[in-house]
C-alpha atoms as a PDB file:
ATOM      1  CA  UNK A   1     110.131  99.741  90.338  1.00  0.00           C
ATOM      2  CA  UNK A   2     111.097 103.218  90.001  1.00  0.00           C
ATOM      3  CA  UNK A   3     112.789 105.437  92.419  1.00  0.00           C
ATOM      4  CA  UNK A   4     109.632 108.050  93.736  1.00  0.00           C
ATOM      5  CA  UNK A   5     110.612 110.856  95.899  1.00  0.00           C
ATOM      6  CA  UNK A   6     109.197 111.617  98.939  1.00  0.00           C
ATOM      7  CA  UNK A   7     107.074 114.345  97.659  1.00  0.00           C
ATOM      8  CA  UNK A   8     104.877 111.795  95.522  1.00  0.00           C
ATOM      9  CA  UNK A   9     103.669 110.667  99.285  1.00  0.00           C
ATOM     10  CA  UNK A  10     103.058 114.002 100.177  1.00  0.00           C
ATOM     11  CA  UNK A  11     100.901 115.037  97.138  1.00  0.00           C
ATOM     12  CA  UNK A  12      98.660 112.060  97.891  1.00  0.00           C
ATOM     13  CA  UNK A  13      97.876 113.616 101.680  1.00  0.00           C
ATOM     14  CA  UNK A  14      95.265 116.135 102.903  1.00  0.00           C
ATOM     15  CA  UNK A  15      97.301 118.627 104.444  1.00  0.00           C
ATOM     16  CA  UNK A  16      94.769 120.091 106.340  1.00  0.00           C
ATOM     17  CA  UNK A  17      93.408 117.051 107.688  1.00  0.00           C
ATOM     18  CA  UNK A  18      94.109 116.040 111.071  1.00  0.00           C
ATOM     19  CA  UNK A  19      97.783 116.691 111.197  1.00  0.00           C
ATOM     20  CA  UNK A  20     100.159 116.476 112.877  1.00  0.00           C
ATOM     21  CA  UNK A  21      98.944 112.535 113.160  1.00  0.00           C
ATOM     22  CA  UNK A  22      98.161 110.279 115.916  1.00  0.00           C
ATOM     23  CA  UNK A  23     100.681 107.420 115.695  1.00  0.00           C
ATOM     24  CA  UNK A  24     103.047 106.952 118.422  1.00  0.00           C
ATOM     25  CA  UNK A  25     107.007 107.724 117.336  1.00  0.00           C
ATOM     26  CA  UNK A  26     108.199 104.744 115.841  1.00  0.00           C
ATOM     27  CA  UNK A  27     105.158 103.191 114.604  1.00  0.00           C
ATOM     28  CA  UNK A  28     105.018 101.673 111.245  1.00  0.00           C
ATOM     29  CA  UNK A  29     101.967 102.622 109.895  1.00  0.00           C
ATOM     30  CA  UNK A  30     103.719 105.642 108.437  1.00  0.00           C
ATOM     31  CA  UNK A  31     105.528 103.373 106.389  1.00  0.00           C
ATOM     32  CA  UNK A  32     103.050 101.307 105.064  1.00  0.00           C
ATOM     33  CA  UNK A  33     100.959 104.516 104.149  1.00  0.00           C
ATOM     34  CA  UNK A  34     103.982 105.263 102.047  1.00  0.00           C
ATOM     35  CA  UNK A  35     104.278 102.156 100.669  1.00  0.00           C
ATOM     36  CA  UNK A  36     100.258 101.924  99.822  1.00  0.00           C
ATOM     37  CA  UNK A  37     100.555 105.677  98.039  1.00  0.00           C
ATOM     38  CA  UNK A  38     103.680 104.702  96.171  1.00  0.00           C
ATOM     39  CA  UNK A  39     102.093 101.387  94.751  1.00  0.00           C
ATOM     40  CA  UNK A  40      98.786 103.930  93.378  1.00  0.00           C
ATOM     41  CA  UNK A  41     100.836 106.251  92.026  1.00  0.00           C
ATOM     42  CA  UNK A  42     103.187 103.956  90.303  1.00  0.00           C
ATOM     43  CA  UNK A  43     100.441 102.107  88.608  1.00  0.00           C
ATOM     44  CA  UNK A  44      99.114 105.491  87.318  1.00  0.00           C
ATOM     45  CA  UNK A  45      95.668 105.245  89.300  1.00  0.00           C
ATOM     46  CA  UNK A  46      93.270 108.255  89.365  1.00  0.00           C
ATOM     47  CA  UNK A  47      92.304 109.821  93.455  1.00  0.00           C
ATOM     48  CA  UNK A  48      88.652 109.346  92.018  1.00  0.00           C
ATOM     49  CA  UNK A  49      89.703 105.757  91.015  1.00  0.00           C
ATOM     50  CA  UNK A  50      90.669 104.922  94.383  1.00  0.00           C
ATOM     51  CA  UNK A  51      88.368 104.201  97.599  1.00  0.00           C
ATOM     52  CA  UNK A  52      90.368 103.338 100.959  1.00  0.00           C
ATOM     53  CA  UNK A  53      87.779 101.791 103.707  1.00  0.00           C
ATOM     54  CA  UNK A  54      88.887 101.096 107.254  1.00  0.00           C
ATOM     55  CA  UNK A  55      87.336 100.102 110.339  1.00  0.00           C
ATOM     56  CA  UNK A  56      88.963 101.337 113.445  1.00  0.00           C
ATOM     57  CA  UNK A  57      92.789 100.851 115.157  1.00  0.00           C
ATOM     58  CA  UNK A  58      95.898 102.329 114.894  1.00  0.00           C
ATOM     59  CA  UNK A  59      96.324 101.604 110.778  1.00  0.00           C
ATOM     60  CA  UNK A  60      92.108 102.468 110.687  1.00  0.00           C
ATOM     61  CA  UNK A  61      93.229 105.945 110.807  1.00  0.00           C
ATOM     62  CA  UNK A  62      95.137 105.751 107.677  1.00  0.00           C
ATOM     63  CA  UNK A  63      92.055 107.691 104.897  1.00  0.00           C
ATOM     64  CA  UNK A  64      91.665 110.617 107.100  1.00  0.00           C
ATOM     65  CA  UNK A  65      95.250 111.616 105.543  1.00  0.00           C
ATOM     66  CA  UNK A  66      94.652 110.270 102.120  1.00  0.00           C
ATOM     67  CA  UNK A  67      93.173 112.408  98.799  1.00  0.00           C
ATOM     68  CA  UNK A  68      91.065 109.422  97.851  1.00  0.00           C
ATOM     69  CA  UNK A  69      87.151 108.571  98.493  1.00  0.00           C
ATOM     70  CA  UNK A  70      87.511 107.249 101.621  1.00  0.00           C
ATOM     71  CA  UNK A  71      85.500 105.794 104.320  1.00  0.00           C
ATOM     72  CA  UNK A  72      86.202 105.402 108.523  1.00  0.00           C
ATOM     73  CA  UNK A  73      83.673 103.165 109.539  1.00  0.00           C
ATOM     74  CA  UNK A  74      83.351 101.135 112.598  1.00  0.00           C
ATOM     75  CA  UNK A  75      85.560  98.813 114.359  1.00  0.00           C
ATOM     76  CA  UNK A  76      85.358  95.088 112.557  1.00  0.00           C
ATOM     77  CA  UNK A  77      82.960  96.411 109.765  1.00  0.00           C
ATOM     78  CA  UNK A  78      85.347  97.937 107.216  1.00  0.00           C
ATOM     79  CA  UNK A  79      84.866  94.555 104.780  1.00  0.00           C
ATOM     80  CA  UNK A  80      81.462  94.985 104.718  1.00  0.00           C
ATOM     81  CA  UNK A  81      81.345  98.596 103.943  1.00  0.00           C
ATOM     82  CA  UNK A  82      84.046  97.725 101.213  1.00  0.00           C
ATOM     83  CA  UNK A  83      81.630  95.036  99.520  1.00  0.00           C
ATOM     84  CA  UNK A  84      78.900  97.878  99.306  1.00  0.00           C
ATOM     85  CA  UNK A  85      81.297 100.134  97.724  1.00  0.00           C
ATOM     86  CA  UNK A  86      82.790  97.786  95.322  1.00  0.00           C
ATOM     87  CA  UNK A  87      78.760  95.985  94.119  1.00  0.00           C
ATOM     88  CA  UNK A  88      77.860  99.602  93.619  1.00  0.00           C
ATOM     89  CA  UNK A  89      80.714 100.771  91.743  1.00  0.00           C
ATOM     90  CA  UNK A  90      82.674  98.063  90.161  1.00  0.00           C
ATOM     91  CA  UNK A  91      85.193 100.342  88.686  1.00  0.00           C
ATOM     92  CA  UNK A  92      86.535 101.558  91.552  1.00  0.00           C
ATOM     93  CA  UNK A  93      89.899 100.251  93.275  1.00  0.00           C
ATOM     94  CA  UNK A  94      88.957  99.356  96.811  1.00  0.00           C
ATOM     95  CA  UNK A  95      91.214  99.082  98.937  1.00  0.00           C
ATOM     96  CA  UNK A  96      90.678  97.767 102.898  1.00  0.00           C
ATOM     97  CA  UNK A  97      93.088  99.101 105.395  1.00  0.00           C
ATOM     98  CA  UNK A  98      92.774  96.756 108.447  1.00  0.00           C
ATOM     99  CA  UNK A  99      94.760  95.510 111.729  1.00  0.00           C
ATOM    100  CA  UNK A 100      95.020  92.056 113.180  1.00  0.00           C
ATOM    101  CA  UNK A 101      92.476  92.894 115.851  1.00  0.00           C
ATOM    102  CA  UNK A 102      89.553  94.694 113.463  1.00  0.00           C
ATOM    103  CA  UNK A 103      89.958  92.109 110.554  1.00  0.00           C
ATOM    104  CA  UNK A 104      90.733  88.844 112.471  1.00  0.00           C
ATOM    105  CA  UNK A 105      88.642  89.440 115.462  1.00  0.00           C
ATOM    106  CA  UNK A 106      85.459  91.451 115.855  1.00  0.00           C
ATOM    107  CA  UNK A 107      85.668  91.333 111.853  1.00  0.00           C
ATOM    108  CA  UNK A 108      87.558  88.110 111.275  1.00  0.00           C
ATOM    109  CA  UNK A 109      83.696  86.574 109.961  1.00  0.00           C
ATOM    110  CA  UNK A 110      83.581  88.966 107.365  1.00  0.00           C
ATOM    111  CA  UNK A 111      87.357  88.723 106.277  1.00  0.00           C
ATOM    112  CA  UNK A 112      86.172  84.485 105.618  1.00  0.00           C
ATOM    113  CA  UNK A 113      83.351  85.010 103.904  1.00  0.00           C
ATOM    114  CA  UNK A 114      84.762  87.977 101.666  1.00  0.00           C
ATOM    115  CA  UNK A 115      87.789  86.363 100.472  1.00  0.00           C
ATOM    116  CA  UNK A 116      85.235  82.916 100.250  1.00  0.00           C
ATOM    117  CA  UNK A 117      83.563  85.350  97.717  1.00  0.00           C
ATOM    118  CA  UNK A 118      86.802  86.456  95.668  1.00  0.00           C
ATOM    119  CA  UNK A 119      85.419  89.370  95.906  1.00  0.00           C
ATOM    120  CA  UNK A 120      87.698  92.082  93.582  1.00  0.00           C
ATOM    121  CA  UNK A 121      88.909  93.790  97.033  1.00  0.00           C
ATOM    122  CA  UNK A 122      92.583  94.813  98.294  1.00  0.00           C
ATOM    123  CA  UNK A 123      92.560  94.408 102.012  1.00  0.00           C
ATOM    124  CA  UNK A 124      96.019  95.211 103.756  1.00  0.00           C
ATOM    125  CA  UNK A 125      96.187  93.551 106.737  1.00  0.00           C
ATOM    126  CA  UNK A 126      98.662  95.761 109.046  1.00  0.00           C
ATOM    127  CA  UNK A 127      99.321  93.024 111.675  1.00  0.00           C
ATOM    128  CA  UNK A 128     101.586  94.602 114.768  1.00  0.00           C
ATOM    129  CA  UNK A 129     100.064  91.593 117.020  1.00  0.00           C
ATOM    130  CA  UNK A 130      98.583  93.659 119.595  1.00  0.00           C
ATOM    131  CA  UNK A 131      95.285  95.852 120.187  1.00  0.00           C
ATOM    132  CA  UNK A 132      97.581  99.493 119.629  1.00  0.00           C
ATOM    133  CA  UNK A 133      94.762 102.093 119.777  1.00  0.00           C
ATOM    134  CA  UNK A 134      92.091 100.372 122.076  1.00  0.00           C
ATOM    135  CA  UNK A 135      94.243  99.595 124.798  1.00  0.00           C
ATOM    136  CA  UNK A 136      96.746  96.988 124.819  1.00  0.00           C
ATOM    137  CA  UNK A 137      94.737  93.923 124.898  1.00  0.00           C
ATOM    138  CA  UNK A 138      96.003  90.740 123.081  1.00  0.00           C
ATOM    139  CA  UNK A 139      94.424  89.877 119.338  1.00  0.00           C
ATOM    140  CA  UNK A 140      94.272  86.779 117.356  1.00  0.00           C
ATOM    141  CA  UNK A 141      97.936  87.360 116.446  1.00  0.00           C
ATOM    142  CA  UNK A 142      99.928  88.052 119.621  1.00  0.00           C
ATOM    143  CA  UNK A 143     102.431  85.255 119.978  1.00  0.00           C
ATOM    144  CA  UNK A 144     101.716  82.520 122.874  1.00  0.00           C
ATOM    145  CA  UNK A 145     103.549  83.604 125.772  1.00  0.00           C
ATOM    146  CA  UNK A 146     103.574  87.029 125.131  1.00  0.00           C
ATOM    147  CA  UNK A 147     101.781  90.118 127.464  1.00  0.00           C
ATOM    148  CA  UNK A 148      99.412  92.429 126.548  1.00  0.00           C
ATOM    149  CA  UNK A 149      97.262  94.241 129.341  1.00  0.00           C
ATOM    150  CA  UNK A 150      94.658  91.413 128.918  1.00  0.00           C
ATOM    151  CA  UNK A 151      97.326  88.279 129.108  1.00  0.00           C
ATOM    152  CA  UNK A 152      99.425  90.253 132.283  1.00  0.00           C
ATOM    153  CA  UNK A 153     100.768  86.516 132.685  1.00  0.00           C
ATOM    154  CA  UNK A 154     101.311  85.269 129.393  1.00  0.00           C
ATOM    155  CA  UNK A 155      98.982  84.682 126.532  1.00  0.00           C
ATOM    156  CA  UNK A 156      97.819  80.931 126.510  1.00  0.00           C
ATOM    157  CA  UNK A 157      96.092  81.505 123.206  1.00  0.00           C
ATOM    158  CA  UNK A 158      97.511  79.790 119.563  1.00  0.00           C
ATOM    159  CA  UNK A 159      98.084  82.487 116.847  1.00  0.00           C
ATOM    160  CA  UNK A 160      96.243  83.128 113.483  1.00  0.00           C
ATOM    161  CA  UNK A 161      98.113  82.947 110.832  1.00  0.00           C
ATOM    162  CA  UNK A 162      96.385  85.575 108.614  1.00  0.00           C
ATOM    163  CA  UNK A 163      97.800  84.168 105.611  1.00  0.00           C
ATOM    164  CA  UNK A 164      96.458  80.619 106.065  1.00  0.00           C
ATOM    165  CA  UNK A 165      93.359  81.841 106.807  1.00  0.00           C
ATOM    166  CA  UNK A 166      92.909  83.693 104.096  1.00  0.00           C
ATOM    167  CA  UNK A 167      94.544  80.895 101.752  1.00  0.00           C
ATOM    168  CA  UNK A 168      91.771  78.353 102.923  1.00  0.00           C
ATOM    169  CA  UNK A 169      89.113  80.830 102.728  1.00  0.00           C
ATOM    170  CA  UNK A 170      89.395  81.000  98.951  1.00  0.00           C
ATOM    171  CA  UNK A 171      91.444  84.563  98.338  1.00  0.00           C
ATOM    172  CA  UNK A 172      93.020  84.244  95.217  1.00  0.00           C
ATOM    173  CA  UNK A 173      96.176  86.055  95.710  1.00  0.00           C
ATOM    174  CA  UNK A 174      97.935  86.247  99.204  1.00  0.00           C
ATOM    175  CA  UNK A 175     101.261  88.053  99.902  1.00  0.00           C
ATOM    176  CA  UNK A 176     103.204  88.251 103.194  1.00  0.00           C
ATOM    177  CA  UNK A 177     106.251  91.377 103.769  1.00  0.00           C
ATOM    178  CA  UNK A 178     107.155  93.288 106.658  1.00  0.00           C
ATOM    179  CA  UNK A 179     107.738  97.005 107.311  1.00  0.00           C
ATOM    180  CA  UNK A 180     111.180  96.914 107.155  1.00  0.00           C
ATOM    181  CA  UNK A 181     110.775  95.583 103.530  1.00  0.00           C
ATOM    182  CA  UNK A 182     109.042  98.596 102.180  1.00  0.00           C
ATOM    183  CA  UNK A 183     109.866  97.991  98.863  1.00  0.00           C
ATOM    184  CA  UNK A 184     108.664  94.338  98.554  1.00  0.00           C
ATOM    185  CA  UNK A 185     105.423  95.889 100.449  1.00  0.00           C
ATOM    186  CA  UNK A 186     104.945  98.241  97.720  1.00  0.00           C
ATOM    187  CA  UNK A 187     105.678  95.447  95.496  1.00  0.00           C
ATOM    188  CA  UNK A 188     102.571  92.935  96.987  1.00  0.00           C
ATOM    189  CA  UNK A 189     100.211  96.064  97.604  1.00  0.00           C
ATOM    190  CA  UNK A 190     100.831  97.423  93.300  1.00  0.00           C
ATOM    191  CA  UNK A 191     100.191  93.276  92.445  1.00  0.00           C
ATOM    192  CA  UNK A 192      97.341  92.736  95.038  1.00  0.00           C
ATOM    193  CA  UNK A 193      95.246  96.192  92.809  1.00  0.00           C
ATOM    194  CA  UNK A 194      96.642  94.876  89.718  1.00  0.00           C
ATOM    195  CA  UNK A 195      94.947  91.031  90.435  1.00  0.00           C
ATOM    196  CA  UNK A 196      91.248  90.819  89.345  1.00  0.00           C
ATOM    197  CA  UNK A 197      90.157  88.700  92.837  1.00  0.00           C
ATOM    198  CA  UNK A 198      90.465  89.005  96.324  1.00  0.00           C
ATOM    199  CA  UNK A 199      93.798  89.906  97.341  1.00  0.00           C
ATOM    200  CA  UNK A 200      95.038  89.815 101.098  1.00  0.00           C
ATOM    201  CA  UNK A 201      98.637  91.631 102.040  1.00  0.00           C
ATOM    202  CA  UNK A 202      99.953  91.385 105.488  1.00  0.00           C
ATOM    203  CA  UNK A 203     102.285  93.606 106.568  1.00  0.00           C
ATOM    204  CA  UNK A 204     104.188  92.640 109.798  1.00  0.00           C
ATOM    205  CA  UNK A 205     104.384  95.915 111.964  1.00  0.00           C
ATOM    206  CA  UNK A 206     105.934  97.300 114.674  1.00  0.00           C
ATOM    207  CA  UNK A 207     104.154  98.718 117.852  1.00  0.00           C
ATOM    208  CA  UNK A 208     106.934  99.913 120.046  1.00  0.00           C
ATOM    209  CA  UNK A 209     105.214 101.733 122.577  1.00  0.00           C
ATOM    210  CA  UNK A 210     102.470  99.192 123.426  1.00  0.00           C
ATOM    211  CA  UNK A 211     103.696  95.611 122.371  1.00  0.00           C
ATOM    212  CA  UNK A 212     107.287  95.931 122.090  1.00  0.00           C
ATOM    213  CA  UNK A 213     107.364  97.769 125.592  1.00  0.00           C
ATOM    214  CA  UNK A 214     105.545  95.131 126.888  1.00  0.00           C
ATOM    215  CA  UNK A 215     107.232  92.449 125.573  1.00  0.00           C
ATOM    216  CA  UNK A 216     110.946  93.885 126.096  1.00  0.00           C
ATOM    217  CA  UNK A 217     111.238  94.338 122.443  1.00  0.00           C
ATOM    218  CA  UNK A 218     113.762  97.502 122.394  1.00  0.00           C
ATOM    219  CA  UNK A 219     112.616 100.140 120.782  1.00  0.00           C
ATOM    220  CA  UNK A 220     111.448 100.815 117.014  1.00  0.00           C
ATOM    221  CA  UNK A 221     114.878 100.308 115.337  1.00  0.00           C
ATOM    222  CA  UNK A 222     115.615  96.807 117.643  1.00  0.00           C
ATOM    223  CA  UNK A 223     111.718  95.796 116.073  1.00  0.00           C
ATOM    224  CA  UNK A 224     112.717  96.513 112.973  1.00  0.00           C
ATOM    225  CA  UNK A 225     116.200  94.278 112.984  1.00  0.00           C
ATOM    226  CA  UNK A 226     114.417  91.735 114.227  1.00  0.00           C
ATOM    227  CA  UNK A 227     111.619  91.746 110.628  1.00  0.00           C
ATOM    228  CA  UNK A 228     115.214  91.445 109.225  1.00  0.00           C
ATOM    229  CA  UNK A 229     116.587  88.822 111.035  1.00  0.00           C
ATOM    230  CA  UNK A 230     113.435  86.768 112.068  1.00  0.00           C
ATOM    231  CA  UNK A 231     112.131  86.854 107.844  1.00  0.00           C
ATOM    232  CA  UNK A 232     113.056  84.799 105.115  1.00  0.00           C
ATOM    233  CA  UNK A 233     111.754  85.132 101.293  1.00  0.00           C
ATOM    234  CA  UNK A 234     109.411  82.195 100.624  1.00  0.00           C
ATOM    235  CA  UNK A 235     111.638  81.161  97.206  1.00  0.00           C
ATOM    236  CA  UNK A 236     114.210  80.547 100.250  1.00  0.00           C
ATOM    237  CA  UNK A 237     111.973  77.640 102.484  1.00  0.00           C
ATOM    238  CA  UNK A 238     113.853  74.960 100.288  1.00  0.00           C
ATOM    239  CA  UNK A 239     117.134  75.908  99.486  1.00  0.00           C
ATOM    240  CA  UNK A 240     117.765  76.479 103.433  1.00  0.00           C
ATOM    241  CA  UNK A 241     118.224  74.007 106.200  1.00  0.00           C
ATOM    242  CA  UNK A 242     115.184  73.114 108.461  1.00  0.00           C
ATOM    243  CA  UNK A 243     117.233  74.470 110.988  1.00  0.00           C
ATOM    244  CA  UNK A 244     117.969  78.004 109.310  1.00  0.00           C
ATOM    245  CA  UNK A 245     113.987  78.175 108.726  1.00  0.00           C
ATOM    246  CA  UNK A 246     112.712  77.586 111.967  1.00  0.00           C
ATOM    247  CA  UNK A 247     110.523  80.099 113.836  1.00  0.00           C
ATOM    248  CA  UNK A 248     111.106  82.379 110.750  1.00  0.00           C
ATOM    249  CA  UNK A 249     108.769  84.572 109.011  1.00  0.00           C
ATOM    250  CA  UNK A 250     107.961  83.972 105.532  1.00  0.00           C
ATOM    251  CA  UNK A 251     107.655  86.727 102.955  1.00  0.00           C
ATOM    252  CA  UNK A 252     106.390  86.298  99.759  1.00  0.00           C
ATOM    253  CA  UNK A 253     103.921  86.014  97.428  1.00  0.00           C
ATOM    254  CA  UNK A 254     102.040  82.956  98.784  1.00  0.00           C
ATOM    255  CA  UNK A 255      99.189  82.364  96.295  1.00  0.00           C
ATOM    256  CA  UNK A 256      98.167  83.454  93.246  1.00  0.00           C
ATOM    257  CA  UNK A 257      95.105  82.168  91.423  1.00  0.00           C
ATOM    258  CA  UNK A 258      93.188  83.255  88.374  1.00  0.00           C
ATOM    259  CA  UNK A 259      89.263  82.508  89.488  1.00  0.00           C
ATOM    260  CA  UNK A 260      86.077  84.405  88.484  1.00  0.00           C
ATOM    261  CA  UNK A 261      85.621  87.260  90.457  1.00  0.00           C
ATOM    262  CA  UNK A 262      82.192  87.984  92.495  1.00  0.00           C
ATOM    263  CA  UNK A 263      81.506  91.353  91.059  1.00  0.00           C
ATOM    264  CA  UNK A 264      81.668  89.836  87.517  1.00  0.00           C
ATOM    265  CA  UNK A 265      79.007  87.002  88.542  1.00  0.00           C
ATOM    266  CA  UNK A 266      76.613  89.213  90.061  1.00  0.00           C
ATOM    267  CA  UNK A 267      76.830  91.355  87.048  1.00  0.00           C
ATOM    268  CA  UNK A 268      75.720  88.278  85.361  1.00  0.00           C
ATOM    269  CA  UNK A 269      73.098  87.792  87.378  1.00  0.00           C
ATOM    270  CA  UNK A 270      71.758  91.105  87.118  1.00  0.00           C
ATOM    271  CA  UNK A 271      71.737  90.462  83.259  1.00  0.00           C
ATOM    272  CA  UNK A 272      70.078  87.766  82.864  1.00  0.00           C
ATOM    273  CA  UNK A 273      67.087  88.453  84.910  1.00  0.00           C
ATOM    274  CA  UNK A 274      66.857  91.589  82.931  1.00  0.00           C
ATOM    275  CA  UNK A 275      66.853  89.484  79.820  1.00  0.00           C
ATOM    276  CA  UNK A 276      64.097  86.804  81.370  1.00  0.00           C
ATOM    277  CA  UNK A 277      61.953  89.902  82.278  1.00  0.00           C
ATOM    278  CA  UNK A 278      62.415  91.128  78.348  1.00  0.00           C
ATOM    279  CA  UNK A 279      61.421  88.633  77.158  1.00  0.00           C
END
């Protein structure tokens, strides 16, 4: 992976497009943006190559400051815009940007049923385990036990894990990383647009003024030692303890399958009907 400066990131924005931004201080969307642009440019992809569809949240915001064909569309829905996109125009990279509220929640039916599909999509699943933007409430992943301003007392809830889900829902290629590990999330993100299927990234974020305030989480730099401390590389589940793994995080590259991709059948399809109606 080659060293980019920071002025590859910044050639990739629109300057004159909603800026300064609206993440809180701390926030790691910034990061993953970074991460997302660095993984494009390093596998040589065109702006008119790329289309970036989100629904709405905190990391929803992220193609109003991108140069790409992009699409803001409503809150759950991004997946389904996405599948339009990428039926209509096959060629195109298309990449979901997502949090653990719009794609597990309101849009956690489409999320199933896409990567069901193996549908030729990129969704990045920024998961910071709160509701950031709309207003604190808890989502599929906040931790049992842990506030929001809907769970005041605790959350009694069990978690998603976003990676299972999208394991059993037939996604062919699956990654897990963290903010802190921007590199290895560049890594996942460049393999997840090189892999001809659907491929799911999360990215474990940090939400400092909403969940980690909440939750007594110190600030941005104490959330980010603890994706560092609390993570382990999946090649490291059996060379460790059961005791050194517990309650740990694993990072990695979690599946990765080789299956014929949905865009590729329905061309199919398409081309044999035409050929029954030539005939």
């Amino acid at each position: 992976m080659k060293n980019q400066p920071q002025k590859t990131v910044h050639s990739y924005l629109r300057h004159n497009k909603k800026f300064p931004h609206v993440w809180c201080a701390g926030c790691s969307n910034g990061i993953v943006l970074g991460a997302l642009i660095r993984a494009v440019d390093e596998l040589g992809l065109g702006r008119d190559d790329v289309a970036m569809v989100s629904g709405i949240g905190c990391s929803s915001r992220m193609p109003v400051y991108v140069d790409f064909n992009t699409l803001h569309t409503i809150h759950g829905r991004a997946i389904p815009f996405a599948t339009g996109v990428k039926l209509h125009k096959p060629h195109l990279n298309v990449i979901v940007v997502t949090g653990d509220g719009d794609c597990t929640a309101i849009g956690g039916n489409h999320f199933i049923h896409a990567c069901r599909r193996n549908l030729d999509l990129t969704i990045v699943v920024v998961n910071n385990n709160i509701y950031g933007m709309t207003g604190g409430q808890f989502s599929p992943t906040t931790p049992t036990g842990d506030i929001a301003t809907t769970s005041p007392h605790g959350n009694i809830d069990p978690v998603f894990d976003i990676c299972d889900l999208a394991i059993g829902a037939g996604a062919t290629f699956v990654a897990r990383s963290t903010a802190f590990h921007s590199l290895e999330s560049e890594e996942f993100i460049k393999r997840g647009l090189e892999h001809k299927g659907m491929s799911v990234i999360e990215i474990v974020s940090a939400c400092p003024v909403i969940y980690g305030r909440l939750n007594k989480k110190g600030g941005a730099p104490e959330m980010m030692k603890q994706m560092r401390d609390n993570s382990i590389p999946v090649k490291a589940l059996d060379k460790l303890p059961p005791e050194k793994t517990k309650g740990k995080l694993v990072r990695g590259i979690l599946k990765h399958v080789e299956k014929d991709e949905y865009t590729l059948r329905y061309q199919r399809l398409v081309d044999s009907l035409k050929q029954e109606e030539s005939k």
